[in-house]
PDB file of N, CA and C in Angstrom:
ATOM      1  N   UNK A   1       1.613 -13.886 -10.794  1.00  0.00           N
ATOM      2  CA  UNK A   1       2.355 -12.783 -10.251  1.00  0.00           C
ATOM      3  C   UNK A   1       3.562 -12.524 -11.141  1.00  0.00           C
ATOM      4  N   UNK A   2       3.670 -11.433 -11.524  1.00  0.00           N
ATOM      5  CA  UNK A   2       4.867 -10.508 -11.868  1.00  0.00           C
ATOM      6  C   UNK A   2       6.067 -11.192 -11.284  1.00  0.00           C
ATOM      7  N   UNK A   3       7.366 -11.512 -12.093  1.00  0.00           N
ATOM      8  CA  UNK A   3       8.852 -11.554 -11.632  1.00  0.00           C
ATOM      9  C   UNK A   3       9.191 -10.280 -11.936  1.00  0.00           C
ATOM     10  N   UNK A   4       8.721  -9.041 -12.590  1.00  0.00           N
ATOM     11  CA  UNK A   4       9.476  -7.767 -13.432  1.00  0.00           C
ATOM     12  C   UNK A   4       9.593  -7.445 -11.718  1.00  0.00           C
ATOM     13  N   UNK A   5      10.745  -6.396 -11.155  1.00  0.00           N
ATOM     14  CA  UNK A   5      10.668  -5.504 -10.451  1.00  0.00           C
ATOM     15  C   UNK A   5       9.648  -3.762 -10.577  1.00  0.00           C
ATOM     16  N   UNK A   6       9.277  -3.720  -9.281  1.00  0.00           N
ATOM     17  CA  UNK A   6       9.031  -2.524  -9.566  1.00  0.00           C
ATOM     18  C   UNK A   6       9.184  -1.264 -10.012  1.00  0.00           C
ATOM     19  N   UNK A   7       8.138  -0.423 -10.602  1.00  0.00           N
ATOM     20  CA  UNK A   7       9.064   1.111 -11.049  1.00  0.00           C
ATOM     21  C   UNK A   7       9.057   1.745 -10.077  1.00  0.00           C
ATOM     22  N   UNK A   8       9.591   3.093 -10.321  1.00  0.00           N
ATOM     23  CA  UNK A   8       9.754   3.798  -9.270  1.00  0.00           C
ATOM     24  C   UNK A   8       7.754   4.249  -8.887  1.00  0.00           C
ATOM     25  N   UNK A   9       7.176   4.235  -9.536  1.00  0.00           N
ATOM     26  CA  UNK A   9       5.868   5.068 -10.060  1.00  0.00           C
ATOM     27  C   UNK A   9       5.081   3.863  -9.325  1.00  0.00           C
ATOM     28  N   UNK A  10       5.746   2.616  -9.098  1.00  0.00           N
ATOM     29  CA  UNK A  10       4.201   1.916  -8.336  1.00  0.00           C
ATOM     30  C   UNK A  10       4.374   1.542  -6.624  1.00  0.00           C
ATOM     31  N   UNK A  11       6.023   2.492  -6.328  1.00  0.00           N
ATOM     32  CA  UNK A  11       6.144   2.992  -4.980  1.00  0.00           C
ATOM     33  C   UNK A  11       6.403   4.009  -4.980  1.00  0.00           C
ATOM     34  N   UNK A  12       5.267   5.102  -4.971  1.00  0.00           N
ATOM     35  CA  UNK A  12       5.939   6.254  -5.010  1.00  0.00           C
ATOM     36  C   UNK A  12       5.920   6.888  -3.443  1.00  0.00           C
ATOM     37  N   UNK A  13       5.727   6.301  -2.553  1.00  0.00           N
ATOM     38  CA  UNK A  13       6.508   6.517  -0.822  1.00  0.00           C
ATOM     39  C   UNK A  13       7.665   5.981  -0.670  1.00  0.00           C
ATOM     40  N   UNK A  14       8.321   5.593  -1.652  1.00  0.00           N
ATOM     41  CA  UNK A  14       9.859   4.756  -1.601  1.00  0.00           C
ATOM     42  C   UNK A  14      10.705   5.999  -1.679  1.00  0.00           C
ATOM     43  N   UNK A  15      11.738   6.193  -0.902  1.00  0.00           N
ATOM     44  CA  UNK A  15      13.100   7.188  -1.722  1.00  0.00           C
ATOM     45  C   UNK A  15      13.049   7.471  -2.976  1.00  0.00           C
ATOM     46  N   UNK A  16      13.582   8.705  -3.693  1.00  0.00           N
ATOM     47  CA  UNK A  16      13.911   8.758  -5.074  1.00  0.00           C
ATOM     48  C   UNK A  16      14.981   8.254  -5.349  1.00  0.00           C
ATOM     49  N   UNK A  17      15.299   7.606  -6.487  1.00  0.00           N
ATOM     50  CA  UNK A  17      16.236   7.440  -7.072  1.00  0.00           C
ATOM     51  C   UNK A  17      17.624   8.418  -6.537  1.00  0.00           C
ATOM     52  N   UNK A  18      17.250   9.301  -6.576  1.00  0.00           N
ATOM     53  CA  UNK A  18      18.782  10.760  -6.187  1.00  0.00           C
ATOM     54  C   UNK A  18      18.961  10.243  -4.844  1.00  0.00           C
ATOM     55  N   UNK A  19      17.669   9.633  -3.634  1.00  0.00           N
ATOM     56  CA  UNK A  19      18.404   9.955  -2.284  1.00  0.00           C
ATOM     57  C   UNK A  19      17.384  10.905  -1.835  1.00  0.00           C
ATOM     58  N   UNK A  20      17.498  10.686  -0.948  1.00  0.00           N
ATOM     59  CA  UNK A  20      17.344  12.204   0.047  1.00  0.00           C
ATOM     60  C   UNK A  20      16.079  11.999   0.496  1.00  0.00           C
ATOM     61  N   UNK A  21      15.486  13.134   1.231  1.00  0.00           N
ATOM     62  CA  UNK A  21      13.932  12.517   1.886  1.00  0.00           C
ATOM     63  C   UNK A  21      13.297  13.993   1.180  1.00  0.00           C
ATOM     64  N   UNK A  22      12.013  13.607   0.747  1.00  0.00           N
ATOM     65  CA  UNK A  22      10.865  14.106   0.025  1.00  0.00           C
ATOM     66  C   UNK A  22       9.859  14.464   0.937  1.00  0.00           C
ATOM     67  N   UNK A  23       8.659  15.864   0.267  1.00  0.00           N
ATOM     68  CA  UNK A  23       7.363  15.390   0.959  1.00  0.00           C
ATOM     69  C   UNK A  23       6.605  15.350  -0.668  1.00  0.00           C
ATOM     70  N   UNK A  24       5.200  14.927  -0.628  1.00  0.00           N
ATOM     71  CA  UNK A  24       3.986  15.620  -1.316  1.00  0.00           C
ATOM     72  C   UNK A  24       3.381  16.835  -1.473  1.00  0.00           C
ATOM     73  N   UNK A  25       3.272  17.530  -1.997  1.00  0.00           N
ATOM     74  CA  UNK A  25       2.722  18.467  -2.141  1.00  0.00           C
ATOM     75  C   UNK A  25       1.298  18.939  -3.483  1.00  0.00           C
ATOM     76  N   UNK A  26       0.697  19.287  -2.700  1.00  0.00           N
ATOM     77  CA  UNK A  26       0.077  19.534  -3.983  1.00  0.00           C
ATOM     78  C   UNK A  26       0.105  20.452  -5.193  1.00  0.00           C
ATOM     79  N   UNK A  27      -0.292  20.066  -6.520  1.00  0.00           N
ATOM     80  CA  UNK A  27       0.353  20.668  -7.387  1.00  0.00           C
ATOM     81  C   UNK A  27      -0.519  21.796  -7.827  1.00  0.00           C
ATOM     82  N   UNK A  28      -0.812  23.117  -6.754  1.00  0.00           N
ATOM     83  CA  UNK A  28      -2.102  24.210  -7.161  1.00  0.00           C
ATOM     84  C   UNK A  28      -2.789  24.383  -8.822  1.00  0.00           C
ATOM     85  N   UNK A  29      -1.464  24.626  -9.871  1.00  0.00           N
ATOM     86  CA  UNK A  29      -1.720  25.042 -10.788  1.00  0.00           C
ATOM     87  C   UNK A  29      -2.385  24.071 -12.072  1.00  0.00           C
ATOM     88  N   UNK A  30      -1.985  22.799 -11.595  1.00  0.00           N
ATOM     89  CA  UNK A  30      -2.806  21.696 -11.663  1.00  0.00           C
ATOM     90  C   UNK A  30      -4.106  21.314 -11.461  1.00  0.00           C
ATOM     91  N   UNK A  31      -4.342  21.596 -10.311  1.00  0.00           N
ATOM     92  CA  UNK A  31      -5.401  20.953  -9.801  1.00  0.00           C
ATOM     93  C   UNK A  31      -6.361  22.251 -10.157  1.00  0.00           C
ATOM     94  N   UNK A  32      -6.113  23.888 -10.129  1.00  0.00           N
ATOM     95  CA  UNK A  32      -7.030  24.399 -11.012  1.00  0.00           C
ATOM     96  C   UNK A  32      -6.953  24.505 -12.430  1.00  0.00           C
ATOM     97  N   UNK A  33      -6.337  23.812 -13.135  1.00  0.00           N
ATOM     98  CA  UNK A  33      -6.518  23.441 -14.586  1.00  0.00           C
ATOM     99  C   UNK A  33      -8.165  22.456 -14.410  1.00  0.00           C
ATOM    100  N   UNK A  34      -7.338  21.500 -13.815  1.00  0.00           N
ATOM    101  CA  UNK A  34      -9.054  20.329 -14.106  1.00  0.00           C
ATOM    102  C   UNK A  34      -9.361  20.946 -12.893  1.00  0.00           C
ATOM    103  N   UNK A  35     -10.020  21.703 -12.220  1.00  0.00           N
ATOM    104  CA  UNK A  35     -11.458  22.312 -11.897  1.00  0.00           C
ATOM    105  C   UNK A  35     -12.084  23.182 -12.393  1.00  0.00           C
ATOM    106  N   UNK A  36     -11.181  24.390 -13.586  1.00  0.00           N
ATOM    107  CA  UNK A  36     -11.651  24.894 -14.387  1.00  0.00           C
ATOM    108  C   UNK A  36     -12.785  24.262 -15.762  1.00  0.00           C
ATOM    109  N   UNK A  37     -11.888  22.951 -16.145  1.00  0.00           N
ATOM    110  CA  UNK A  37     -12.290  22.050 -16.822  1.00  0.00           C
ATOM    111  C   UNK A  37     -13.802  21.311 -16.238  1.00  0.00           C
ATOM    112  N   UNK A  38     -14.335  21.947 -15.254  1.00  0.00           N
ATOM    113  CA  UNK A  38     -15.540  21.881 -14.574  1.00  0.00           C
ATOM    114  C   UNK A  38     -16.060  23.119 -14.261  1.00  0.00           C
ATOM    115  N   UNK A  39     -15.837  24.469 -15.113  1.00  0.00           N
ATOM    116  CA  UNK A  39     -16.216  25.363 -14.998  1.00  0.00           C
ATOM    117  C   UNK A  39     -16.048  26.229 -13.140  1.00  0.00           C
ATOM    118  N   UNK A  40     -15.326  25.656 -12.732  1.00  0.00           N
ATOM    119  CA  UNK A  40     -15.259  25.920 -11.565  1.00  0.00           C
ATOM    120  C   UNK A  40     -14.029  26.918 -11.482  1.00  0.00           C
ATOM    121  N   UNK A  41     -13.973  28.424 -11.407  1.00  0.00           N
ATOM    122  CA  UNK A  41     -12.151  29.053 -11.785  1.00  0.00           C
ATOM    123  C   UNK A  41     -12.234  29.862 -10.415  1.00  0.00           C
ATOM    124  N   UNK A  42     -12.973  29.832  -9.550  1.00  0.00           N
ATOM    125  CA  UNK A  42     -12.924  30.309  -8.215  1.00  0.00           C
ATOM    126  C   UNK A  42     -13.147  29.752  -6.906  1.00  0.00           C
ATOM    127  N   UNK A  43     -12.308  29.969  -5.969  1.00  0.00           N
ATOM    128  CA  UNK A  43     -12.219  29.304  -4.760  1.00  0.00           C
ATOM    129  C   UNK A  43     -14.181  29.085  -4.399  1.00  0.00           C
ATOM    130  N   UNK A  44     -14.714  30.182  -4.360  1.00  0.00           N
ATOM    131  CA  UNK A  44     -16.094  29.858  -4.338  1.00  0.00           C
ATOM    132  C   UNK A  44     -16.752  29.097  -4.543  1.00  0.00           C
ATOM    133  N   UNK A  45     -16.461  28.773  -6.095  1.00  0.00           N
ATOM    134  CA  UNK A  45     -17.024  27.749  -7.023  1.00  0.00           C
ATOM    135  C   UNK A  45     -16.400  26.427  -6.619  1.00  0.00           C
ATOM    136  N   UNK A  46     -15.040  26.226  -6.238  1.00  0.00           N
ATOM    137  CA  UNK A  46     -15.192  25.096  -5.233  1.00  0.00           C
ATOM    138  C   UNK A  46     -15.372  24.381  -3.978  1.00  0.00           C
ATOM    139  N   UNK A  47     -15.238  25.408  -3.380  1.00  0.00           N
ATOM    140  CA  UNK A  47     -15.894  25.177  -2.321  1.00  0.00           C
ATOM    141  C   UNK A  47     -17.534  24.415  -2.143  1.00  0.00           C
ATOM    142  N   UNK A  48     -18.117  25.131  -3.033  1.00  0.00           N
ATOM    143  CA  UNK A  48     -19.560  24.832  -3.250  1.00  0.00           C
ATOM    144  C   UNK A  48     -19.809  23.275  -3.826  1.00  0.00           C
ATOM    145  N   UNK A  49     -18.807  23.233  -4.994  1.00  0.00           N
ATOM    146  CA  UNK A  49     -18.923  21.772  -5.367  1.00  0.00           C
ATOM    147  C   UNK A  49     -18.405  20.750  -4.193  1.00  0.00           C
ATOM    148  N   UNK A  50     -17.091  21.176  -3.482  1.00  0.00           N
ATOM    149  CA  UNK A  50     -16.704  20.107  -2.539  1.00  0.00           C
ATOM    150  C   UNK A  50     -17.501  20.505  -1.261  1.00  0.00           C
ATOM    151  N   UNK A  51     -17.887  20.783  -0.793  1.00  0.00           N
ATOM    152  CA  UNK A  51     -17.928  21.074   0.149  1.00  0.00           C
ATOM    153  C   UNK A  51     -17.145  21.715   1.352  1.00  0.00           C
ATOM    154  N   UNK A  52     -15.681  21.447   0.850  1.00  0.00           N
ATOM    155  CA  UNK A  52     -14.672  21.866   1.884  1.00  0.00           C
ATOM    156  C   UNK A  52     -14.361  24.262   2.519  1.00  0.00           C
ATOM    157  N   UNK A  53     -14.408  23.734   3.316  1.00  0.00           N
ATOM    158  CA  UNK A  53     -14.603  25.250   3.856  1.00  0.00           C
ATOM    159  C   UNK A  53     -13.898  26.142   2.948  1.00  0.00           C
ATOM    160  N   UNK A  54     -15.039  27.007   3.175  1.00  0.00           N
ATOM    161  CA  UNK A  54     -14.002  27.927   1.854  1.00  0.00           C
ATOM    162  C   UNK A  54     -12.966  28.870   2.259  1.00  0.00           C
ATOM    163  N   UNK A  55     -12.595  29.439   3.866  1.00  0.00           N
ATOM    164  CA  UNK A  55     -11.355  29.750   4.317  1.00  0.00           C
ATOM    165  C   UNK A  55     -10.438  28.591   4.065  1.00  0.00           C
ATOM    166  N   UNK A  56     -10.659  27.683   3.739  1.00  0.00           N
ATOM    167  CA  UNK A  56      -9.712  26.337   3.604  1.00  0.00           C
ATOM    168  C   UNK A  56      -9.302  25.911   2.092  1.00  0.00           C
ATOM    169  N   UNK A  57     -10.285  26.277   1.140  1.00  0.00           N
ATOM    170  CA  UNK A  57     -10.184  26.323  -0.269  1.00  0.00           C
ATOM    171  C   UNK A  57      -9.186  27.150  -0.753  1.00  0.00           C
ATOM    172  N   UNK A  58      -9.191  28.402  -0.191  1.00  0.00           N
ATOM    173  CA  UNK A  58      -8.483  29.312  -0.082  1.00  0.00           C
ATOM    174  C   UNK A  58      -7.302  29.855   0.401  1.00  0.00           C
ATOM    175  N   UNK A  59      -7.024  28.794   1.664  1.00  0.00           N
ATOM    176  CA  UNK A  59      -5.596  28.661   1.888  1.00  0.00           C
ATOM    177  C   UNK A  59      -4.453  27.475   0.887  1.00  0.00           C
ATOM    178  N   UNK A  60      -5.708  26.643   0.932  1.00  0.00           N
ATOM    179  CA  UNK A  60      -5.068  25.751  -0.021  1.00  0.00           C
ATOM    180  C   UNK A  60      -4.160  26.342  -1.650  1.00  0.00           C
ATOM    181  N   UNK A  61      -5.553  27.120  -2.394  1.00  0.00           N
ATOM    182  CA  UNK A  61      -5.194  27.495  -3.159  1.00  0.00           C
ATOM    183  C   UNK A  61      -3.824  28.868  -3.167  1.00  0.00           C
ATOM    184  N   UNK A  62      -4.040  29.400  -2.287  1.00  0.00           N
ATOM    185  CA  UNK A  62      -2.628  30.568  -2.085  1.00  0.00           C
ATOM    186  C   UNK A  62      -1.040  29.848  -1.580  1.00  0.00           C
ATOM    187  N   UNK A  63      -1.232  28.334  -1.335  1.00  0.00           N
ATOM    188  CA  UNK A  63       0.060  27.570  -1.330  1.00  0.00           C
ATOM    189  C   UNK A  63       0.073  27.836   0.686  1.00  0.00           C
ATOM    190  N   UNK A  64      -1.200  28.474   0.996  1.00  0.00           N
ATOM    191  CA  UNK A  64      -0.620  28.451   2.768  1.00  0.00           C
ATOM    192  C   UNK A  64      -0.534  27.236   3.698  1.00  0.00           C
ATOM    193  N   UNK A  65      -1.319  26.251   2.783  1.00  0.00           N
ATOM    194  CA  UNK A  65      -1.469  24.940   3.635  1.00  0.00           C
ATOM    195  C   UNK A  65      -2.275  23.657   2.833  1.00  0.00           C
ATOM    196  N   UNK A  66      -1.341  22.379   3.058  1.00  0.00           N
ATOM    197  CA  UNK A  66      -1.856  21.689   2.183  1.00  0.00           C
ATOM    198  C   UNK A  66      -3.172  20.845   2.357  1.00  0.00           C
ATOM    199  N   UNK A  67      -3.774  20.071   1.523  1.00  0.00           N
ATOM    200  CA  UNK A  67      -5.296  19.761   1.786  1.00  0.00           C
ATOM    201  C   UNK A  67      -5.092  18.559   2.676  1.00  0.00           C
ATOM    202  N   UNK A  68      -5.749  18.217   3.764  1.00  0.00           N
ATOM    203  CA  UNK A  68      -5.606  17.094   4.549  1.00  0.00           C
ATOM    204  C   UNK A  68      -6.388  16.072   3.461  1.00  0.00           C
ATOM    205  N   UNK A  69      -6.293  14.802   3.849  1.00  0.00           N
ATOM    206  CA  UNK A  69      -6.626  13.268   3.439  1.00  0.00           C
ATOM    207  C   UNK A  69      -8.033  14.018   2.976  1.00  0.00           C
ATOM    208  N   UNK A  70      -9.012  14.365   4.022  1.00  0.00           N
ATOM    209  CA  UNK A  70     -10.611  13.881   4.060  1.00  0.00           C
ATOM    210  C   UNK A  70     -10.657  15.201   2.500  1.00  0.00           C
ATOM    211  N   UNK A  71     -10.209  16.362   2.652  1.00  0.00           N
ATOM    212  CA  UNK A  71     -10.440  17.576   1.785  1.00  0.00           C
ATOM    213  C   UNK A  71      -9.629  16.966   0.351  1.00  0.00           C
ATOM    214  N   UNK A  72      -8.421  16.029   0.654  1.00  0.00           N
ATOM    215  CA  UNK A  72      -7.990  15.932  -1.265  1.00  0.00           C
ATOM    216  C   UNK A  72      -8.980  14.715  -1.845  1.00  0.00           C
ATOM    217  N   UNK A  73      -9.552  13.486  -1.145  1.00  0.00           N
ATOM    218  CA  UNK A  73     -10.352  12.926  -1.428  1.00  0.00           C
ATOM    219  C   UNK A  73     -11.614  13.651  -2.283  1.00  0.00           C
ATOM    220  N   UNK A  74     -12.253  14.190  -1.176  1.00  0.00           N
ATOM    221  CA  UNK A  74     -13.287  15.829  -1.953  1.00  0.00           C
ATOM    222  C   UNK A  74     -13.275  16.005  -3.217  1.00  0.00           C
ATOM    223  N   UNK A  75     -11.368  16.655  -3.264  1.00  0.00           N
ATOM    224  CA  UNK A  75     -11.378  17.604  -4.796  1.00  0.00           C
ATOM    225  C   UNK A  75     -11.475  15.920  -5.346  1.00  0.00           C
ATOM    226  N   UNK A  76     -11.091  15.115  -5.191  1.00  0.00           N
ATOM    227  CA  UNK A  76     -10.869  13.922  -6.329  1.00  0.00           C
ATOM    228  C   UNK A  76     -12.034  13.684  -6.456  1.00  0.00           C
ATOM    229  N   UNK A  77     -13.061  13.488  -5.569  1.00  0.00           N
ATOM    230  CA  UNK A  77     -14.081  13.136  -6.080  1.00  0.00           C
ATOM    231  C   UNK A  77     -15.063  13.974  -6.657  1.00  0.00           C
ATOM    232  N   UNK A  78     -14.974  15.446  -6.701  1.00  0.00           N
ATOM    233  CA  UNK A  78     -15.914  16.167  -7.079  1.00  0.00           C
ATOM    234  C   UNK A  78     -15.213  16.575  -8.925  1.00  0.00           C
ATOM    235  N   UNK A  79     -14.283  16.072  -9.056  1.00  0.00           N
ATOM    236  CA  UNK A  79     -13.269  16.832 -10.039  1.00  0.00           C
ATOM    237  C   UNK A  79     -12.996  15.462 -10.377  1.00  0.00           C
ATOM    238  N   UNK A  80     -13.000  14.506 -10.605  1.00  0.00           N
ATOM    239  CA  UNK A  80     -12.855  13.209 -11.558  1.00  0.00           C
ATOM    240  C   UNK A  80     -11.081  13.009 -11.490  1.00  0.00           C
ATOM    241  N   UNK A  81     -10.360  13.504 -10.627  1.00  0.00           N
ATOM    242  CA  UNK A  81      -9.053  13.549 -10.108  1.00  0.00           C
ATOM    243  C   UNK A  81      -8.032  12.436  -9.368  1.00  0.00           C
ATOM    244  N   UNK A  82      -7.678  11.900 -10.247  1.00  0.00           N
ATOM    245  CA  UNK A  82      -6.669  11.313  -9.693  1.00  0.00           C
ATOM    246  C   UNK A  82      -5.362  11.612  -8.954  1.00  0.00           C
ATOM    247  N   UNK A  83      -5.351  11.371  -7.713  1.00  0.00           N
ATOM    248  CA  UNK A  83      -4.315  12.328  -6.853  1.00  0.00           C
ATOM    249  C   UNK A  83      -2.993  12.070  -7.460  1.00  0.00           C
ATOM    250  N   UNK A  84      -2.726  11.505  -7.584  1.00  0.00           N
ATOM    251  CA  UNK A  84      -1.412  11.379  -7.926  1.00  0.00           C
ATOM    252  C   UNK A  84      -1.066  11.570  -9.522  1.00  0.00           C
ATOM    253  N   UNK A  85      -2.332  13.042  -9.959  1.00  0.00           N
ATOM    254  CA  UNK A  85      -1.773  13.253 -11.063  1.00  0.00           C
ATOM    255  C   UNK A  85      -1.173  14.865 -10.742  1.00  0.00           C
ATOM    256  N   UNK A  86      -2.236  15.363  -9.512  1.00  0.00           N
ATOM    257  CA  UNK A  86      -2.376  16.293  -8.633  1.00  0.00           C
ATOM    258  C   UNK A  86      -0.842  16.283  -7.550  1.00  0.00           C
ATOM    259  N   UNK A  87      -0.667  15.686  -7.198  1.00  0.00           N
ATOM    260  CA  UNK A  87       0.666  15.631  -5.896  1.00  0.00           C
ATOM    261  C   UNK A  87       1.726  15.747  -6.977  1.00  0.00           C
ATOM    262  N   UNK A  88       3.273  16.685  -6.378  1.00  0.00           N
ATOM    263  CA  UNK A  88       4.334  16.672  -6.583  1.00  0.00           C
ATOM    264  C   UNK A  88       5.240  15.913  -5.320  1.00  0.00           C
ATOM    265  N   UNK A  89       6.017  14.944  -5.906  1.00  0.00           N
ATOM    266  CA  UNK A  89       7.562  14.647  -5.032  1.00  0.00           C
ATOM    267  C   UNK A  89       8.224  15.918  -4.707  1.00  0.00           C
ATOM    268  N   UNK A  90       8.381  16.808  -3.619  1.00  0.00           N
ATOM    269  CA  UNK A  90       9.012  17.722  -3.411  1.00  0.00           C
ATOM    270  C   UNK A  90      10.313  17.806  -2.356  1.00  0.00           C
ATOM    271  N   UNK A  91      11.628  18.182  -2.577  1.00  0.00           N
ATOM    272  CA  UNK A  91      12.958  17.487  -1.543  1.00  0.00           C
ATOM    273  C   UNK A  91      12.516  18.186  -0.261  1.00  0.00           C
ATOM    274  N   UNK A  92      12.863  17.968   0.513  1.00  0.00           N
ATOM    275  CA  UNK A  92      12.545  18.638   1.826  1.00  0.00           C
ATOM    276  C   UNK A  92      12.813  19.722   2.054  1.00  0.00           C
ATOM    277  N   UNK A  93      14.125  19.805   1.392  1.00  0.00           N
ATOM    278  CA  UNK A  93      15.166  21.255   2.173  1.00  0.00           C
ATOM    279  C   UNK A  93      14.059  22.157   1.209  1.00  0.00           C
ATOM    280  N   UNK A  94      13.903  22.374   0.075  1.00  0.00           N
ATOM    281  CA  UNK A  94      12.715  22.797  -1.003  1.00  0.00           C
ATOM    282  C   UNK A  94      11.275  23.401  -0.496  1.00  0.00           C
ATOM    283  N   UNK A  95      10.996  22.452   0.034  1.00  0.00           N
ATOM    284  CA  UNK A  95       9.486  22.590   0.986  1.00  0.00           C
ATOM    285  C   UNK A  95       9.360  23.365   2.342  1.00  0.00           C
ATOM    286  N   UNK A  96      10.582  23.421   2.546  1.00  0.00           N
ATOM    287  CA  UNK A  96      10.903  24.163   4.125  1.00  0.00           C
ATOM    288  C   UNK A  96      10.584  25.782   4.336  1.00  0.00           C
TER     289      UNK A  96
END
């Protein structure tokens, strides 16, 4: 076992460094970079690969609502995606 302390990056549900309380968010313009990178550049086209509803693909993608657990699993697994390359730390007052 490790004596080094942790980074901030291998708790990233810990406070930031600045303070203050955060949420996740997902990072849209991101996450259709690598689904394009799967030929996929329309809500359609993913839907079809994930399965996830495509009124839901679609809210996701317009920033109206973020993907629950079972739907970001989906994009990760249909899209070779690691979430947490996908999620932003966002401050609260920010997200509101």
């Amino acid at each position: 076992m490790s004596k080094e302390s942790p980074s901030a990056s291998d708790k990233p549900c810990q406070g930031s460094p600045e303070g203050g309380e955060y949420v996740f968010r997902l990072d849209v313009p991101k996450l259709l970079k690598e689904t394009s990178r799967h030929g996929d550049d329309t809500g359609a086209k993913i839907y079809r690969r994930t399965g996830i509803a495509e009124s839901s693909v679609y809210r996701i993608l317009n920033g109206e609502t973020q993907p629950d657990l079972n739907s970001a699993m989906r994009l990760s697994e249909a899209y070779g995606i690691d979430l947490r390359d996908v999620i932003k730390r966002v401050p609260i007052e920010a997200a509101a």
